[in-house]
N, C-alpha and C. Protein backbone atom coordinates (compact mmCIF):
# COMPACT_ATOMS: atom_id res chain seq x y z
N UNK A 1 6.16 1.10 -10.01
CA UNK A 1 5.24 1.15 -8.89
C UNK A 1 5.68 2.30 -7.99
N UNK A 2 4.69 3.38 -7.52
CA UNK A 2 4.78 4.16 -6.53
C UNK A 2 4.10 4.02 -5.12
N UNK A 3 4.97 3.63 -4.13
CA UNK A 3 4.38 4.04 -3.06
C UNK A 3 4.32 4.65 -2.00
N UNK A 4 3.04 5.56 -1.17
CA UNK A 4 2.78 6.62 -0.69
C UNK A 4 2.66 5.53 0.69
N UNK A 5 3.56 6.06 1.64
CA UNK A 5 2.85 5.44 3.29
C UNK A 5 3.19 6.73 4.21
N UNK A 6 2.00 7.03 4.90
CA UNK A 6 1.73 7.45 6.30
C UNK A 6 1.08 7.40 7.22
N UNK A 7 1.06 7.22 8.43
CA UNK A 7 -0.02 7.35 9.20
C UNK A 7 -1.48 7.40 9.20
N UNK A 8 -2.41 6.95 9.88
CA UNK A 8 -3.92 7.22 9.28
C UNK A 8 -3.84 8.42 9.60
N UNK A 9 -4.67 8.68 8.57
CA UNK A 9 -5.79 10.49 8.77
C UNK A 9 -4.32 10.91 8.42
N UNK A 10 -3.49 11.10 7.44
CA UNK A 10 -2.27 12.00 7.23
C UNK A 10 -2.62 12.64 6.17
N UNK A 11 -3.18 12.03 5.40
CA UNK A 11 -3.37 12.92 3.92
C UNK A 11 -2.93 12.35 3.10
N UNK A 12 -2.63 10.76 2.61
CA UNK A 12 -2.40 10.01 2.15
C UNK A 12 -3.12 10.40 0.60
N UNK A 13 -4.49 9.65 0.87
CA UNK A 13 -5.08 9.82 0.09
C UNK A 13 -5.53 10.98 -0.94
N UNK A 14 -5.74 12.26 0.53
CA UNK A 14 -5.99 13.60 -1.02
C UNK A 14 -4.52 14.11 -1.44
N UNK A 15 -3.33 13.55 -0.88
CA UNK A 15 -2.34 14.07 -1.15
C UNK A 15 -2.00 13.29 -3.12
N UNK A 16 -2.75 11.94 -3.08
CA UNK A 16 -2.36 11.42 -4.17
C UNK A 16 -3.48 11.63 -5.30
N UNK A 17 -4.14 11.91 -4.87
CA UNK A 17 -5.24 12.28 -5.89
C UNK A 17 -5.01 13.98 -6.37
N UNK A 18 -4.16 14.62 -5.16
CA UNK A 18 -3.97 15.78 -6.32
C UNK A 18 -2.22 16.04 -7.31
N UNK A 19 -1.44 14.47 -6.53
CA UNK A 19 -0.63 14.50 -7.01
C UNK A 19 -1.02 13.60 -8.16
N UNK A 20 -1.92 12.60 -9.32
CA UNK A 20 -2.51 12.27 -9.89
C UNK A 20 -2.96 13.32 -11.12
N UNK A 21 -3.50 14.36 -10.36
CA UNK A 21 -4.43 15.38 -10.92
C UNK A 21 -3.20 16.10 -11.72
N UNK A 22 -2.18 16.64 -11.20
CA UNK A 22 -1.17 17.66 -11.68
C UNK A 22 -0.12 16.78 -12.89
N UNK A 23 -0.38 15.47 -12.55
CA UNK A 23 0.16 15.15 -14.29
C UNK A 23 -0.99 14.36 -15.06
N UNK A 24 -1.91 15.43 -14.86
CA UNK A 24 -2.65 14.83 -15.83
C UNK A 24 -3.41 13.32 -16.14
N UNK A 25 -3.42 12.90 -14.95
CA UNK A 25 -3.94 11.37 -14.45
C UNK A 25 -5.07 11.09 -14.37
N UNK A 26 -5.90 10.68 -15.53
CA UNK A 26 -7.35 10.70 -15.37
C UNK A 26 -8.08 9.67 -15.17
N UNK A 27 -7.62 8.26 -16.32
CA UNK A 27 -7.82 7.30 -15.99
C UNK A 27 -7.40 6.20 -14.57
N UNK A 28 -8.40 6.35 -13.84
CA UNK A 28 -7.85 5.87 -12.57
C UNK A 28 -9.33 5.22 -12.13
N UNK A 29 -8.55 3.44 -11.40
CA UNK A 29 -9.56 2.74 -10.69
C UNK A 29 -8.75 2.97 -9.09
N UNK A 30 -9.43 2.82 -8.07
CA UNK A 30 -9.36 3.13 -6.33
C UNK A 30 -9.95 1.99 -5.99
N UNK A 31 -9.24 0.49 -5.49
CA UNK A 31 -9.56 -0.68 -4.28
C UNK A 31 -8.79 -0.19 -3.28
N UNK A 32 -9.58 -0.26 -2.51
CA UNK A 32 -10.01 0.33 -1.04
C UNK A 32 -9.98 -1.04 -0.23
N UNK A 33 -8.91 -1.54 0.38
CA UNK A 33 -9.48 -3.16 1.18
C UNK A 33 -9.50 -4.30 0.33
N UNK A 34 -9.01 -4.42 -0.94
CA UNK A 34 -9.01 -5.58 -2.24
C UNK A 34 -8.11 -4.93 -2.76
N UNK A 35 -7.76 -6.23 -3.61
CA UNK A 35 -6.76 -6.26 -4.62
C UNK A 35 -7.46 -6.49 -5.89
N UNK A 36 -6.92 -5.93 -6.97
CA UNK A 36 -8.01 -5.63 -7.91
C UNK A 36 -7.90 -7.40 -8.94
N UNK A 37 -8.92 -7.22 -9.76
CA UNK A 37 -9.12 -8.99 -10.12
C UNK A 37 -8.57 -8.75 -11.69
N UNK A 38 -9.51 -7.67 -12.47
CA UNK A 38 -9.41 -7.11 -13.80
C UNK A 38 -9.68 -5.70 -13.92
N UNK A 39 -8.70 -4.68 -13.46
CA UNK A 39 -8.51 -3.38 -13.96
C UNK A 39 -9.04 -3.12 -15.52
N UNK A 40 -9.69 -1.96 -15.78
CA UNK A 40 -9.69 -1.92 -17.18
C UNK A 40 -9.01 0.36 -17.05
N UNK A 41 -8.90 0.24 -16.08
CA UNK A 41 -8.42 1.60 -16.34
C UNK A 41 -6.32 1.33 -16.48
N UNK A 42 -5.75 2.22 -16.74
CA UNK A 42 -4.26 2.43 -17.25
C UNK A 42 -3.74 1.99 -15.78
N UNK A 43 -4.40 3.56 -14.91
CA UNK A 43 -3.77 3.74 -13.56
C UNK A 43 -4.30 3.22 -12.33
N UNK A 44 -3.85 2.09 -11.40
CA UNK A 44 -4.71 1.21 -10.34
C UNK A 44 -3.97 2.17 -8.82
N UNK A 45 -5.03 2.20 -8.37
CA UNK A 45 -4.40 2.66 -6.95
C UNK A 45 -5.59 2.07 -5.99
N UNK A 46 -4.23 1.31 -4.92
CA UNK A 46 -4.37 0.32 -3.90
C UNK A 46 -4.50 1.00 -2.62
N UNK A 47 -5.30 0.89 -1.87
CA UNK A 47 -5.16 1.60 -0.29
C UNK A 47 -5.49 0.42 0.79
N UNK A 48 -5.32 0.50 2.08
CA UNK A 48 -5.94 -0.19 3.03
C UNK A 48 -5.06 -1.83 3.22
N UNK A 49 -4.17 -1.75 2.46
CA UNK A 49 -3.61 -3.76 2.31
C UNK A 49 -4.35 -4.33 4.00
N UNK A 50 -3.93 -3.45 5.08
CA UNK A 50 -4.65 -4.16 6.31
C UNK A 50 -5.83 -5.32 5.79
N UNK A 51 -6.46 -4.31 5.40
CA UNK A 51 -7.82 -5.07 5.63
C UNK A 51 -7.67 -6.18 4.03
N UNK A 52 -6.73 -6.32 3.27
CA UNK A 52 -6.44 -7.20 2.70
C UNK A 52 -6.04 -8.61 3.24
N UNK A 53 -5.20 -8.26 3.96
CA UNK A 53 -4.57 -9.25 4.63
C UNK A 53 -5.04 -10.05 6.26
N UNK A 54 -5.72 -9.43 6.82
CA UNK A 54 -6.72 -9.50 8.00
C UNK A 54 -7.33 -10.79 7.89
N UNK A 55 -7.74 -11.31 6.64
CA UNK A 55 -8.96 -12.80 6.85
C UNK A 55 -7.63 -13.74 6.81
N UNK A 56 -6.39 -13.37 6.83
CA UNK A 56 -5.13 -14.58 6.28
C UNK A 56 -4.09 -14.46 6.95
N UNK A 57 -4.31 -13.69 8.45
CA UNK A 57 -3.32 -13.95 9.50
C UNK A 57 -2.58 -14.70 10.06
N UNK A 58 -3.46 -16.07 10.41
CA UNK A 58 -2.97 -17.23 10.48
C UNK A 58 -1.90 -17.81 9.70
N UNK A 59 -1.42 -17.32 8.19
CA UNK A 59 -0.84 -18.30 7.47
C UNK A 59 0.31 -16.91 7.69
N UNK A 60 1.61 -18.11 7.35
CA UNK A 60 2.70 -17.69 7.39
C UNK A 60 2.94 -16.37 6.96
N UNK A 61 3.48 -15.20 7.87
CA UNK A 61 3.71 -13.80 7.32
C UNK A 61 4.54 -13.52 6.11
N UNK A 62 5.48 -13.91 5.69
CA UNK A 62 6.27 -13.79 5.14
C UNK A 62 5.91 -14.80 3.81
N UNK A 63 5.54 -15.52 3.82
CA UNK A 63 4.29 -16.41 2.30
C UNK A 63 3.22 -15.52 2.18
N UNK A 64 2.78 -15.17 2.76
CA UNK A 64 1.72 -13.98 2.27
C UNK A 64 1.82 -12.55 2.13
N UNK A 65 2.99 -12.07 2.53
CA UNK A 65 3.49 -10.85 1.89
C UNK A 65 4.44 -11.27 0.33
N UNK A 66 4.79 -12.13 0.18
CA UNK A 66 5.38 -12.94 -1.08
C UNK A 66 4.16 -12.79 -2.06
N UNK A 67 3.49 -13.61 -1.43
CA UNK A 67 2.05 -13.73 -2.39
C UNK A 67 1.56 -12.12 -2.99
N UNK A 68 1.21 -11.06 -2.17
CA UNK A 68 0.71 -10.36 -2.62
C UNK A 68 2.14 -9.40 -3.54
N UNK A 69 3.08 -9.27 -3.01
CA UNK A 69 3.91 -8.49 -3.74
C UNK A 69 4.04 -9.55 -5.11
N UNK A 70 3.35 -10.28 -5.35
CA UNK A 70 3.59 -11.29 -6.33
C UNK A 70 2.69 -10.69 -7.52
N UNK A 71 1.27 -10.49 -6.69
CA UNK A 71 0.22 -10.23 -7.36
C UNK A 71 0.02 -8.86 -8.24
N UNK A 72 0.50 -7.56 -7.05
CA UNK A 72 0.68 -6.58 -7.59
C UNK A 72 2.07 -6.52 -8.83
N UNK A 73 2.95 -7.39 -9.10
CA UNK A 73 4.10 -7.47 -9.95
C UNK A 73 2.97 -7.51 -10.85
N UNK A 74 2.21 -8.58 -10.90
CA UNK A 74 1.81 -9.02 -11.96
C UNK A 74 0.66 -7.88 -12.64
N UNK A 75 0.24 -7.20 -11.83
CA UNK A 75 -0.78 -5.96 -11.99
C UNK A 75 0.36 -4.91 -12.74
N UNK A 76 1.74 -4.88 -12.74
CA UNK A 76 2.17 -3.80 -12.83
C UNK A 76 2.23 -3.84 -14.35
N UNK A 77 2.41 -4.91 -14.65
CA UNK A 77 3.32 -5.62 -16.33
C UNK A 77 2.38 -5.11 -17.03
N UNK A 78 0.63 -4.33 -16.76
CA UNK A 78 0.33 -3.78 -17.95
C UNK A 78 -0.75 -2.28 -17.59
N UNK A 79 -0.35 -2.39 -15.97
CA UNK A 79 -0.91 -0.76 -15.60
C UNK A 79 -0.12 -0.45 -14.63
N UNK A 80 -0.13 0.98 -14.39
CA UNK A 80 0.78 1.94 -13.33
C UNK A 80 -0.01 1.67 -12.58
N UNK A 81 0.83 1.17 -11.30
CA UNK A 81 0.17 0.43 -9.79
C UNK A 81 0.72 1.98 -8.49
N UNK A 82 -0.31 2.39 -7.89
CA UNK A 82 0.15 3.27 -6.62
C UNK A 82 -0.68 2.28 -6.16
N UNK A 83 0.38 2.42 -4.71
CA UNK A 83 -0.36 2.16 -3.59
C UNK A 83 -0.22 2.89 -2.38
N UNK A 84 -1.59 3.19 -1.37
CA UNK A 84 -1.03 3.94 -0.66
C UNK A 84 -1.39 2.74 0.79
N UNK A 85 0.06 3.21 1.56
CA UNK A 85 -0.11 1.93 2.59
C UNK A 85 0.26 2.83 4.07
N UNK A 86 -0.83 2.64 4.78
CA UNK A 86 -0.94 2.83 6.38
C UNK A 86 0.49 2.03 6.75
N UNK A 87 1.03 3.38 7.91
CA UNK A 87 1.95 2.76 8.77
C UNK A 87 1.41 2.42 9.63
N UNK A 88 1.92 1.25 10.99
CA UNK A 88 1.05 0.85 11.55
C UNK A 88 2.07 0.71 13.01
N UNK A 89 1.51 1.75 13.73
CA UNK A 89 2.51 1.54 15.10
C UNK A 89 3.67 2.04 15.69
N UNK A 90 4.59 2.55 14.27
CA UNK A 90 5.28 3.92 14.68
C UNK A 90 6.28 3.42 15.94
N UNK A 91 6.07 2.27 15.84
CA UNK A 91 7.37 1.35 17.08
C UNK A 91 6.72 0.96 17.99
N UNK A 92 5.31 1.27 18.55
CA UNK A 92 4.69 1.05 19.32
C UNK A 92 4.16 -0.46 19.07
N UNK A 93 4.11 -1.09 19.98
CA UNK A 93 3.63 -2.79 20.10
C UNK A 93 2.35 -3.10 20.52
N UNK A 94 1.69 -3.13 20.12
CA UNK A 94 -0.02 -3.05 20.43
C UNK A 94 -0.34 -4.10 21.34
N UNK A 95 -1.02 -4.43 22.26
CA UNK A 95 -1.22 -5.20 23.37
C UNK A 95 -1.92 -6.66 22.59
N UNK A 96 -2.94 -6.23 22.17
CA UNK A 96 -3.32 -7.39 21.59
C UNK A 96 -2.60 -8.51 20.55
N UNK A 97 -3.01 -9.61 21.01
CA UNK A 97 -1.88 -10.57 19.42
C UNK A 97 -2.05 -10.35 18.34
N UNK A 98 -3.58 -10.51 18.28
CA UNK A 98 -4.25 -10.09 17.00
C UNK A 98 -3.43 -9.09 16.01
N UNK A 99 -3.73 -7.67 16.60
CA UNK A 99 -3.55 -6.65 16.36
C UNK A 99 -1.36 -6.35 16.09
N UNK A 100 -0.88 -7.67 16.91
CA UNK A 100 0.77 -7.77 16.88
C UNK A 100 0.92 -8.20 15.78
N UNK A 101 0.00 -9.10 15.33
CA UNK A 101 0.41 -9.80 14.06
C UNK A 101 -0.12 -9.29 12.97
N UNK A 102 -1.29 -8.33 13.05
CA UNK A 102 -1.21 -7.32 11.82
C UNK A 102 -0.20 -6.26 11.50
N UNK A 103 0.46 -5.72 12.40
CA UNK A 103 1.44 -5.50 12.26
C UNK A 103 2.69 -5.78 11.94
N UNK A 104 2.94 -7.13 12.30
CA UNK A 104 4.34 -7.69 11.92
C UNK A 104 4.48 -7.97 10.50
N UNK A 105 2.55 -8.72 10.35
CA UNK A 105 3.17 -8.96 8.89
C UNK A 105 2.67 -8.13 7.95
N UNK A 106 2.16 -6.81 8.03
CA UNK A 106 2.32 -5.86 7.59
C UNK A 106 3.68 -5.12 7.37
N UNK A 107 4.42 -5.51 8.15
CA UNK A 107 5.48 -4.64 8.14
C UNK A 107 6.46 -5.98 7.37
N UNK A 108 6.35 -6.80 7.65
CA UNK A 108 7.17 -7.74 6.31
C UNK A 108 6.57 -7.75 4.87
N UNK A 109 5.15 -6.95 4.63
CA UNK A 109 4.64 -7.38 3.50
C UNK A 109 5.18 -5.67 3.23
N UNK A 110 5.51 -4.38 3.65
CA UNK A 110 5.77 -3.29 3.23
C UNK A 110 7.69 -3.43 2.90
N UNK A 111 8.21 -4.18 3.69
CA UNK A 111 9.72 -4.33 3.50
C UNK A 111 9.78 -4.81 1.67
N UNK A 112 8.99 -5.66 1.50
CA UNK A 112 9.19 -6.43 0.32
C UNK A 112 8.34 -5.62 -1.20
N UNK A 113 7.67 -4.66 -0.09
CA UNK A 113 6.61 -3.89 -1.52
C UNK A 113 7.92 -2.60 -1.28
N UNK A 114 7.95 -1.81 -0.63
CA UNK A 114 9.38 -0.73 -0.85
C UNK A 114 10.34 -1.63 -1.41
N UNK A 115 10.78 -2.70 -1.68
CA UNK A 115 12.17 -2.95 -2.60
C UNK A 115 11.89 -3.18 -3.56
N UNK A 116 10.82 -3.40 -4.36
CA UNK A 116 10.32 -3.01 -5.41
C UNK A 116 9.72 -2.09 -6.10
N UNK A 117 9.57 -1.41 -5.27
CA UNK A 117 8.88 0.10 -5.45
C UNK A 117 9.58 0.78 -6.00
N UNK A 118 9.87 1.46 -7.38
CA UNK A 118 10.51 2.74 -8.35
C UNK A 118 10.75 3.79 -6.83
N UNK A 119 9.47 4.15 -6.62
CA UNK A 119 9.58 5.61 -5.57
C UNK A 119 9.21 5.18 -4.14
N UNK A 120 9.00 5.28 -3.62
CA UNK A 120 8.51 5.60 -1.85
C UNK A 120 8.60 7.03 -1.73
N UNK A 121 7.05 7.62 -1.17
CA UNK A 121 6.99 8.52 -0.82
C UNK A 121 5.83 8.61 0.66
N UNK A 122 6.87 9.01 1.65
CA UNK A 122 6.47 9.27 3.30
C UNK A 122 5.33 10.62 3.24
N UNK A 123 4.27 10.28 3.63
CA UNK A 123 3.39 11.48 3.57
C UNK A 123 3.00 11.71 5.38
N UNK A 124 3.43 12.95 5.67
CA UNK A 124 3.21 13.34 6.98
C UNK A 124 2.66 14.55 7.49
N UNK A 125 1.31 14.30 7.73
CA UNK A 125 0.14 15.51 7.32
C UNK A 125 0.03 16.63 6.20
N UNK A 126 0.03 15.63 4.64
CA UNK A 126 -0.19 16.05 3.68
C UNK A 126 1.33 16.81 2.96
N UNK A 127 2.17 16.60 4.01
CA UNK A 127 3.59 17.25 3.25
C UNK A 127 4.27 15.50 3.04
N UNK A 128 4.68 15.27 1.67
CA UNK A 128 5.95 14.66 1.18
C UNK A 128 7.17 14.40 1.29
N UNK A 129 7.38 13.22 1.82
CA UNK A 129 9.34 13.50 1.52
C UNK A 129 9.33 12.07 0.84
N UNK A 130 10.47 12.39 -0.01
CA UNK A 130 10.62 11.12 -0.85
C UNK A 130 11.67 10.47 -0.48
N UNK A 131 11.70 9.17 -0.36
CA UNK A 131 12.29 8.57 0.47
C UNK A 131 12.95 7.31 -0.18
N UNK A 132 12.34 7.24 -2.05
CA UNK A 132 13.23 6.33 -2.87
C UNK A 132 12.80 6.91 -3.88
């Protein structure tokens, strides 16, 4: 599993589609806000987990970052999984609860997807640093 996190509007996205492109990466499905059910392409790439996780705030952060790093394991065992995942806050504490607790457990559901992650790669206006 590779994953790409930066900031919105960083270049996340065309940064991986032309890093995709340069080895030759053709077969490729893109969920955008979902987790995929039945891939039929090789290569799956994940964006947006926010809005994955958004209808399931309420339930325990740390059971539902379990859950999904569960799901994508299981996505990996027979296709190459990228995901690219929004940082969210940059240390900053957002006023709203709502918006505290997309964050928190965003940030417990990214602790547990980077320790499984082969690579981590930090994208910060379209430049790279690799960071596992």
């Amino acid at each position: 599993m590779h994953t790409f996190i930066g900031g919105a509007y960083n270049g996340k996205h065309e940064y991986v589609r032309r890093w995709l492109k340069e080895r030759g990466i053709e077969d490729v499905e893109w969920y955008v806000g979902q987790l995929p059910k039945t891939p039929t392409s090789h290569t799956v790439v994940v964006s947006k987990l926010e809005e994955v996780i958004k209808p399931f705030l309420e339930e325990d952060e740390v059971t539902l970052a379990i859950q999904i790093v569960e799901q994508l394991q299981l996505l990996e065992k027979q296709h190459q999984v990228i995901i690219i995942a929004t940082e969210m806050g940059r240390g900053i504490v957002p006023i709203e609860q709502q918006d505290r607790q997309l964050r928190d457990t965003l940030g417990r559901l990214y602790q547990q997807l980077f320790a499984i992650s082969d690579h981590v790669t930090r994208i910060w206006y379209g430049i790279a640093e690799e960071i596992k």
